[in-house]
Protein backbone atom coordinates (compact mmCIF):
# COMPACT_ATOMS: atom_id res chain seq x y z
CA UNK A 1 0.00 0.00 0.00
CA UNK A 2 1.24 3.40 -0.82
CA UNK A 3 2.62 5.94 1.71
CA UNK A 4 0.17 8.36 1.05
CA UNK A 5 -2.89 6.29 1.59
CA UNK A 6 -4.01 6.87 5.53
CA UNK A 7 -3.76 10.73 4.86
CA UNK A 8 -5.94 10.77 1.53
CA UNK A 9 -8.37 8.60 3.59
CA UNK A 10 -8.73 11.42 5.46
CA UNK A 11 -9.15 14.27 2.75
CA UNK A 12 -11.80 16.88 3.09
CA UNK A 13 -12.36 17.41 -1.02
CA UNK A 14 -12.28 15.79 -3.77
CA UNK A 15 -8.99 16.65 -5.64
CA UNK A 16 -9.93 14.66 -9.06
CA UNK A 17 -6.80 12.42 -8.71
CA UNK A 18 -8.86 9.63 -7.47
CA UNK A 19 -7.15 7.48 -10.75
CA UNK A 20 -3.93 8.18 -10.35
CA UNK A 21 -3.72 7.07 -6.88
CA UNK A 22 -1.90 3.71 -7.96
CA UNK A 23 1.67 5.53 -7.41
CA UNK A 24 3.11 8.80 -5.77
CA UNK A 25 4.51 10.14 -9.11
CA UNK A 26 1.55 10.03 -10.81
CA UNK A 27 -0.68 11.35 -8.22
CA UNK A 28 1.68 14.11 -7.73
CA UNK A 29 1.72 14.80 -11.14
CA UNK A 30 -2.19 14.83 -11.21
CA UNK A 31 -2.25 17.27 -8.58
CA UNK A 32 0.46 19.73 -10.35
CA UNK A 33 -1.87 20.03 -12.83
CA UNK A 34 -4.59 20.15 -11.27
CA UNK A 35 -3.37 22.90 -9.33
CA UNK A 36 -1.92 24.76 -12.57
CA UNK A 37 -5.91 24.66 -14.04
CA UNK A 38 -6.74 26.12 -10.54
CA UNK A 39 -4.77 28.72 -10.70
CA UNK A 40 -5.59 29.63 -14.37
CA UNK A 41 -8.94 29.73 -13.85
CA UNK A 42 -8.56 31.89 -10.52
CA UNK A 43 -6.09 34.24 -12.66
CA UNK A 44 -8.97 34.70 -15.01
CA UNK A 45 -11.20 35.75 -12.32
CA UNK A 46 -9.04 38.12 -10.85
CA UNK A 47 -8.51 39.82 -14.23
CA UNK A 48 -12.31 40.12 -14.72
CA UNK A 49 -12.62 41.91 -11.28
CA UNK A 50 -9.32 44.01 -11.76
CA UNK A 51 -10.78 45.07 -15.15
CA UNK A 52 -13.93 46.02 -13.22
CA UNK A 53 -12.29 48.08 -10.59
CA UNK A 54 -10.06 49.90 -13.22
CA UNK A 55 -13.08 51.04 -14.77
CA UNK A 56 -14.64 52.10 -11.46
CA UNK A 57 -11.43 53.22 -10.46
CA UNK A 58 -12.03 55.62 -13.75
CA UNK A 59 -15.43 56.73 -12.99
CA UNK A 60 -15.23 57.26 -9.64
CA UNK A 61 -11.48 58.62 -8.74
CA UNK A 62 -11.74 56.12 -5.75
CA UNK A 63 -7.92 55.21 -6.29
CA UNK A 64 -8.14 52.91 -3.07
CA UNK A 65 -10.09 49.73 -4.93
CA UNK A 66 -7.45 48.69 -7.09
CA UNK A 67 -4.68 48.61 -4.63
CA UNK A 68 -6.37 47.02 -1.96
CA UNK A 69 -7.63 44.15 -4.29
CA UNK A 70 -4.04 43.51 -5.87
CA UNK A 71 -2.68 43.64 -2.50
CA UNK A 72 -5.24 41.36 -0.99
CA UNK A 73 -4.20 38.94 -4.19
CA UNK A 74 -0.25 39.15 -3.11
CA UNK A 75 -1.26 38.55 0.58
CA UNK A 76 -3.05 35.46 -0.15
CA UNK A 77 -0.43 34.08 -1.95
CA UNK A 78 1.95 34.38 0.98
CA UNK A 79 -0.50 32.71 2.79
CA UNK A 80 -1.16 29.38 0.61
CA UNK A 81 2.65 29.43 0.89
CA UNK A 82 2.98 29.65 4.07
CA UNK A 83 -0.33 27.81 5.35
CA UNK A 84 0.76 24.91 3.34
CA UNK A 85 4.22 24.74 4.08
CA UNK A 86 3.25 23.94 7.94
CA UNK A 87 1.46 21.25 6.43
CA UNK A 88 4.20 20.33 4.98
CA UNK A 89 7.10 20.40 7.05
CA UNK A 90 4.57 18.68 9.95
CA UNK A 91 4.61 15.83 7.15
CA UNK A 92 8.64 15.13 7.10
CA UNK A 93 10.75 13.02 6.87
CA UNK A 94 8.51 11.37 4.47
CA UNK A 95 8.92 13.69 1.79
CA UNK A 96 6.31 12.16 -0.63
CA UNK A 97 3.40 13.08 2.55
CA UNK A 98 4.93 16.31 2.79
CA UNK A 99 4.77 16.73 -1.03
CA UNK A 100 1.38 15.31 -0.97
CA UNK A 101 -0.10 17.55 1.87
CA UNK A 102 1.34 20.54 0.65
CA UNK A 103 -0.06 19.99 -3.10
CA UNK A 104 -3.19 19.39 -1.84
CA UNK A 105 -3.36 21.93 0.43
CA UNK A 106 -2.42 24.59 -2.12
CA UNK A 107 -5.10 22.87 -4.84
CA UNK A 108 -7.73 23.56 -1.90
CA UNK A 109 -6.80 26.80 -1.26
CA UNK A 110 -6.78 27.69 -4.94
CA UNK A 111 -10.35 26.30 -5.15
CA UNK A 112 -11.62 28.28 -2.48
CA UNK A 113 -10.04 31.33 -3.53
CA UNK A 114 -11.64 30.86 -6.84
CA UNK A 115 -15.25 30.26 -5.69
CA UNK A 116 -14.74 33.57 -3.46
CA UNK A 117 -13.46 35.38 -6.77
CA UNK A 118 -16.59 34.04 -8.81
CA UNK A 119 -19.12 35.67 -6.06
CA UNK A 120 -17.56 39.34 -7.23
């Protein structure tokens, strides 16, 4: 049985992998793209809003809106980074848990992020 498989028993979400289970390189692969979809689609998202706040930005002189959202963006990216890598180091010395819990932990957050970007 694979290292991984007591901590995916306990997962919270669904992180589409479920097939590519059978071995750690392969489920860590699933989950590196899984997360690079994530974050594409989030990226899209935030584009839409920053689009919107430049144009209210431009009607309305309120120079605040933009800055605040981008550095609300930065902020939560320095905290998937470091909310994960807890996660991570709390996994060692079995680096393929770590590498597991951190990947899905940063998928998660991505999702989340992305359903909170959608409600704009």
């Amino acid at each position: 049985m694979l290292g991984f498989t007591s901590f995916v028993s306990q997962a919270q979400f669904n992180d589409g992998c479920d097939k590519e289970k059978t071995t750690n390189l392969s489920y860590l692969r699933c989950l590196d793209s899984k997360i690079v979809l994530e974050k594409r689609t989030a990226n899209m998202w935030a584009n839409k809003i920053l689009l919107d706040l430049e144009k209210k930005q431009n009607e309305t002189g309120n120079l605040q809106l933009l800055r605040v959202f981008k550095r609300a963006e930065q902020e939560f990216d320095k905290y998937v980074e470091d909310n994960c890598r807890w996660k991570y180091l709390n996994r060692l010395p079995d680096t393929i848990a770590a590498a597991i819990a951190f990947k899905r932990c940063e998928l998660h957050s991505v999702q989340k992020h992305t359903e909170i970007l959608k409600l704009q």
